[in-house]
C-alpha atoms as a PDB file:
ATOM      1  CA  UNK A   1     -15.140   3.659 -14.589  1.00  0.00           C
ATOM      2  CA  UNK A   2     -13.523   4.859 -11.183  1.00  0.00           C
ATOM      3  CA  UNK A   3     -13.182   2.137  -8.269  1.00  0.00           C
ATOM      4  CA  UNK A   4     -15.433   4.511  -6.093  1.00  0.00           C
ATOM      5  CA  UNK A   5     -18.072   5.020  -8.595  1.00  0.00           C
ATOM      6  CA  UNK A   6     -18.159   0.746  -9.177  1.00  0.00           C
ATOM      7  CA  UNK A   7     -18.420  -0.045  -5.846  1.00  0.00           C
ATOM      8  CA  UNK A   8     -20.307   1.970  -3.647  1.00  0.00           C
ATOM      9  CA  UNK A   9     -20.634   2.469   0.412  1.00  0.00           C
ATOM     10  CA  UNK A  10     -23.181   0.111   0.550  1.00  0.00           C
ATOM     11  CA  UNK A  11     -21.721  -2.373  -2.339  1.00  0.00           C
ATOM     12  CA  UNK A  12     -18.586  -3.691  -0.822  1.00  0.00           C
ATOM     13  CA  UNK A  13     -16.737  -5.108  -3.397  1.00  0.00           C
ATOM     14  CA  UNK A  14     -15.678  -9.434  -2.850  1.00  0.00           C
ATOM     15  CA  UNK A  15     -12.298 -10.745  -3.078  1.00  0.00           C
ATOM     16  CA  UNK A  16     -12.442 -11.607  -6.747  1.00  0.00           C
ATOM     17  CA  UNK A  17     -14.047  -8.040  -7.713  1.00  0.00           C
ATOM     18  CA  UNK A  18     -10.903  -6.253  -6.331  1.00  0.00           C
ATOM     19  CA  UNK A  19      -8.411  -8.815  -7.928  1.00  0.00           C
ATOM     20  CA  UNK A  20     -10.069  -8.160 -11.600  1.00  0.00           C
ATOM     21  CA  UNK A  21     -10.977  -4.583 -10.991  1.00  0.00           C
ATOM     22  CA  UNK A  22      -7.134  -4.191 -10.507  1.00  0.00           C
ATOM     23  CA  UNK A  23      -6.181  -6.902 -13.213  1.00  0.00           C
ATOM     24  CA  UNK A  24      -2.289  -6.987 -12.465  1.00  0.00           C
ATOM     25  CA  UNK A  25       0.081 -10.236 -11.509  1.00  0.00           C
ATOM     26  CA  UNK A  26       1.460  -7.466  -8.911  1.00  0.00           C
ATOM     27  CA  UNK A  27      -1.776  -7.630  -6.942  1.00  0.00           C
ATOM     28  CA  UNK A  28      -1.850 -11.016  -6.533  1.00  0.00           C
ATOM     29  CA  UNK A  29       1.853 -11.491  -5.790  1.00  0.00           C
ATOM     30  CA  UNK A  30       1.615  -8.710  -3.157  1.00  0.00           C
ATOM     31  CA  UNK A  31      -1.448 -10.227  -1.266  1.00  0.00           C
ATOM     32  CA  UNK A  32      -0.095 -13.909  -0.843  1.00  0.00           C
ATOM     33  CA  UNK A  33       3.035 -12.515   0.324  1.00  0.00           C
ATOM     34  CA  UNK A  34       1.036 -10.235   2.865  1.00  0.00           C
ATOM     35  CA  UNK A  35      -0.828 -13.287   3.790  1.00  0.00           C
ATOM     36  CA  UNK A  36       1.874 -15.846   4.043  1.00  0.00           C
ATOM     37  CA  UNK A  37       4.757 -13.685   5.466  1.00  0.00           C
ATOM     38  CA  UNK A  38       2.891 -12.073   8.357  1.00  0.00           C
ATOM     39  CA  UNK A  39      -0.246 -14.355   8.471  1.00  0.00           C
ATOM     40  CA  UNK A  40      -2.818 -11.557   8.099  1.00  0.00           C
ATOM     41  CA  UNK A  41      -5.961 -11.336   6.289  1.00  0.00           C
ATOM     42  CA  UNK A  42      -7.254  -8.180   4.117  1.00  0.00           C
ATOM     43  CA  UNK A  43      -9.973  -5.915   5.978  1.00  0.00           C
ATOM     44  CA  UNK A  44     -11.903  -3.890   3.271  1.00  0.00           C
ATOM     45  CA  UNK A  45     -13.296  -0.849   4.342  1.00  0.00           C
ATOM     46  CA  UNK A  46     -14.806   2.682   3.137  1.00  0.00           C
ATOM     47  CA  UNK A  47     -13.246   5.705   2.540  1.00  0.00           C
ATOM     48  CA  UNK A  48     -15.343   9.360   2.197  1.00  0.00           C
ATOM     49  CA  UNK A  49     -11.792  10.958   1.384  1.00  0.00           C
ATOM     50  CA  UNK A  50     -11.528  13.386  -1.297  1.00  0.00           C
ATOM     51  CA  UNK A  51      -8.188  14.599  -1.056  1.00  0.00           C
ATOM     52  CA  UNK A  52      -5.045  14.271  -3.989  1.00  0.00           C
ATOM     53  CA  UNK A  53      -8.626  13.988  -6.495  1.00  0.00           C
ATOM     54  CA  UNK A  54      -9.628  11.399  -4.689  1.00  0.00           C
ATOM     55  CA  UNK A  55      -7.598   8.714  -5.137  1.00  0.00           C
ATOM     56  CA  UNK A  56      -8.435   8.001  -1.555  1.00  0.00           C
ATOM     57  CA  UNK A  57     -12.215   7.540  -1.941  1.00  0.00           C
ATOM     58  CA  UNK A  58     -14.261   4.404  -2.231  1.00  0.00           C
ATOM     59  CA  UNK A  59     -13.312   0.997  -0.788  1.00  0.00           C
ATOM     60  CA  UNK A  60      -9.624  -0.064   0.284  1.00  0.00           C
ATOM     61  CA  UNK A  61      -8.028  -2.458   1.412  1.00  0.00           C
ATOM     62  CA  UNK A  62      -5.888  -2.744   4.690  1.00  0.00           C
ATOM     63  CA  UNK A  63      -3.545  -4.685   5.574  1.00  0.00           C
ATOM     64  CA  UNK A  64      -2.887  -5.175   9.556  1.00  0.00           C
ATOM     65  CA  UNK A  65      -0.389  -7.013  12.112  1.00  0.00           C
ATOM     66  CA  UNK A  66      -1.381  -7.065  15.941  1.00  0.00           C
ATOM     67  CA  UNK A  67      -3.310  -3.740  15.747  1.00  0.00           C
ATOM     68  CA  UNK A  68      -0.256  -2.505  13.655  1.00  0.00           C
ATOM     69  CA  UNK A  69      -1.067  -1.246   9.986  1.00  0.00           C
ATOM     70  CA  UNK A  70       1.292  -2.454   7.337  1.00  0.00           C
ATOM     71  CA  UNK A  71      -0.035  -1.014   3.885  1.00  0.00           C
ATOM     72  CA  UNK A  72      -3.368   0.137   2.717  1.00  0.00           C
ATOM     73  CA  UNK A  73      -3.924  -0.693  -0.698  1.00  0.00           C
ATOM     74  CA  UNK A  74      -6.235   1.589  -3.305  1.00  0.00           C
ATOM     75  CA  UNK A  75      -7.104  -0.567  -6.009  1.00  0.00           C
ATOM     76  CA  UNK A  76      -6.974   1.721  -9.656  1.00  0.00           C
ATOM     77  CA  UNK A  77      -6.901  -0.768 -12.783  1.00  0.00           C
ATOM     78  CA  UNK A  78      -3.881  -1.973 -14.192  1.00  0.00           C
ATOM     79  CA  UNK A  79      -2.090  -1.007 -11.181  1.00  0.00           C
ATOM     80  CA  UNK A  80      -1.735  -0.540  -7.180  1.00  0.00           C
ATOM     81  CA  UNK A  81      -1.939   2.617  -5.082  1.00  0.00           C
ATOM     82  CA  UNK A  82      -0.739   1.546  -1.828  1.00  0.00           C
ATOM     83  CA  UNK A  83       0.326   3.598   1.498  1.00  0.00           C
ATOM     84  CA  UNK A  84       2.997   2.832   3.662  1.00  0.00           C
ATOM     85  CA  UNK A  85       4.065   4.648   6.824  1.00  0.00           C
ATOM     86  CA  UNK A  86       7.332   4.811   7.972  1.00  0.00           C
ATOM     87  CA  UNK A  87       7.049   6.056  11.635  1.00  0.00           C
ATOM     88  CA  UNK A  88      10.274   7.258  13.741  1.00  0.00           C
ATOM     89  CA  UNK A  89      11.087   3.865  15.275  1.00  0.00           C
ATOM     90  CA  UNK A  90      11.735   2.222  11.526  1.00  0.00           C
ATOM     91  CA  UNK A  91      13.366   5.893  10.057  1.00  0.00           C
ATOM     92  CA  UNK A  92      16.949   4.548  10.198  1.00  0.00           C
ATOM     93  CA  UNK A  93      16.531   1.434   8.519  1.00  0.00           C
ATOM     94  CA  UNK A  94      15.011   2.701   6.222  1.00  0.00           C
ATOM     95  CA  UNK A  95      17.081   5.210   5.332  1.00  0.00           C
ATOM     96  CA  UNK A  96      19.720   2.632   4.829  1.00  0.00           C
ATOM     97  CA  UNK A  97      17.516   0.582   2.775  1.00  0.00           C
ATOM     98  CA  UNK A  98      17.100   3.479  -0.025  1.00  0.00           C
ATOM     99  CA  UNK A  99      20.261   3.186  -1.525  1.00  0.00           C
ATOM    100  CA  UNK A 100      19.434  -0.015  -2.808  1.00  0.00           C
ATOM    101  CA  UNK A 101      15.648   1.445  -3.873  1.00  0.00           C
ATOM    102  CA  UNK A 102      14.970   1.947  -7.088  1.00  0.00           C
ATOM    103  CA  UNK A 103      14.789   5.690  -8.473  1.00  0.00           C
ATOM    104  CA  UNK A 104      11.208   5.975  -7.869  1.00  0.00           C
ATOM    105  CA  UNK A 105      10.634   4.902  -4.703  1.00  0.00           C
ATOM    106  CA  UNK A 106      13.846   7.254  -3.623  1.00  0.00           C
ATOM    107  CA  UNK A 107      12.517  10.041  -4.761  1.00  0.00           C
ATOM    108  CA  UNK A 108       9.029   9.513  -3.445  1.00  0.00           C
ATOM    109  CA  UNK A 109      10.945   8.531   0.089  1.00  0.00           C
ATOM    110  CA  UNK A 110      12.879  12.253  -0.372  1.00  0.00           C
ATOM    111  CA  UNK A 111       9.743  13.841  -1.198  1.00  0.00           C
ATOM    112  CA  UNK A 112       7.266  12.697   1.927  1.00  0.00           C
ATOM    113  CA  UNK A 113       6.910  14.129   5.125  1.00  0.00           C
ATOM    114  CA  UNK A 114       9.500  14.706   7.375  1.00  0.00           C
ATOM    115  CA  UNK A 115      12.822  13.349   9.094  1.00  0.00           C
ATOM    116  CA  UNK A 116      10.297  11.650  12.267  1.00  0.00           C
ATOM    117  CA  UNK A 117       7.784   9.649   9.986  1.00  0.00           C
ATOM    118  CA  UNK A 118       7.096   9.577   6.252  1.00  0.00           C
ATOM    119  CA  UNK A 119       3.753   8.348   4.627  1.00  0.00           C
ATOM    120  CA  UNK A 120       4.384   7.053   1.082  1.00  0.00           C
ATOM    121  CA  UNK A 121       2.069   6.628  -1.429  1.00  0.00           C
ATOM    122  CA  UNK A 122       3.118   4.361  -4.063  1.00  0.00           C
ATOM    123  CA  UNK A 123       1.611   3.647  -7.450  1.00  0.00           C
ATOM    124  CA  UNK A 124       3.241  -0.132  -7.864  1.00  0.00           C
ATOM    125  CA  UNK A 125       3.539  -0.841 -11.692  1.00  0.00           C
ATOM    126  CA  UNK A 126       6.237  -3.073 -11.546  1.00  0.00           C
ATOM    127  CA  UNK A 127       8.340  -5.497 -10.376  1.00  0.00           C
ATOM    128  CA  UNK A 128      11.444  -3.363  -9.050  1.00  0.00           C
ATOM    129  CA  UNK A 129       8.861  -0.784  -6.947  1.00  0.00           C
ATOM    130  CA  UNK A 130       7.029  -3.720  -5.374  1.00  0.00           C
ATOM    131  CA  UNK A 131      10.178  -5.303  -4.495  1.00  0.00           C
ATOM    132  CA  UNK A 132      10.726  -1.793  -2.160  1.00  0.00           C
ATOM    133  CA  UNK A 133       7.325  -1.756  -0.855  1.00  0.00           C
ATOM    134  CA  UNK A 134       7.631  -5.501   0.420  1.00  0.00           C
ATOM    135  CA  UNK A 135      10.858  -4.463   1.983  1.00  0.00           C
ATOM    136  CA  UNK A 136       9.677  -0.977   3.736  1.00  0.00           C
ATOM    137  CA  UNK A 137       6.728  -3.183   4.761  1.00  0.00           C
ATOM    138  CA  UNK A 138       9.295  -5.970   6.559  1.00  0.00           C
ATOM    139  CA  UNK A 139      11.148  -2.910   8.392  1.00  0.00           C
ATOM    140  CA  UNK A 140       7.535  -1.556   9.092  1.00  0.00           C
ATOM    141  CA  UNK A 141       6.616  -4.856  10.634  1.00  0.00           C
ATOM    142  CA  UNK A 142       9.649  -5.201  12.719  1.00  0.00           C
ATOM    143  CA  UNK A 143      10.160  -1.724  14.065  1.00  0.00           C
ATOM    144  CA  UNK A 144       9.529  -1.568  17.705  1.00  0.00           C
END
């Protein structure tokens, strides 16, 4: 069954729903290093979005520094949809960083938006494309 179709607008999923919905170690791993790194707390909230088949529908979750987003996180099961915006002030490093990226995460980089801000959707299935999320979201964090 689809995440949106489980859990509708007026059945916000809890904490523990979202972690088995999604059912992957990558999950957890990514939200105590959200919560421990930059001290935040997950804010769930509902999306009417129908675009890309909507993958964007239903409840997400988002993950937010002083006002500033860092990722919002789709949950699908088995796996993680999660978008990250690169805006112009981060660009550079991050153009650096994708050298070291793995293949994916270079080619979805190439592929999104243009040279002033890019936003990336990932699907995170394993370790090696979660390892570039966590670092786009560190240059996210500390752009100015």
């Amino acid at each position: 069954m689809l995440w949106n179709e489980l859990y509708s607008k007026e059945n916000e999923p809890s904490e523990d729903q979202v972690s088995e919905f999604i059912n992957s170690t990558l999950f957890s791993e990514l939200d105590n290093h959200l919560r421990q790194a930059y001290k935040v707390k997950p804010k769930q909230t509902y999306s009417n979005c129908n675009l890309n088949e909507g993958i964007w529908k239903g409840w997400n979750i988002k993950y937010q520094k002083s006002g500033k987003s860092l990722c919002t996180l789709y949950p699908k099961q088995g796996y993680l949809h999660l978008l990250v915006t690169i805006g112009k002030p981060a660009m550079n490093e991050a153009e650096m960083l994708m050298p070291l990226c793995s293949e994916y995460t270079q080619e979805l980089f190439k592929r999104s938006g243009n040279s002033e801000s890019k936003s990336l959707g990932f699907e995170v299935r394993d370790e090696d494309v979660l390892r570039d999320v966590k670092n786009l979201i560190e240059i996210r964090a500390t752009a100015k």
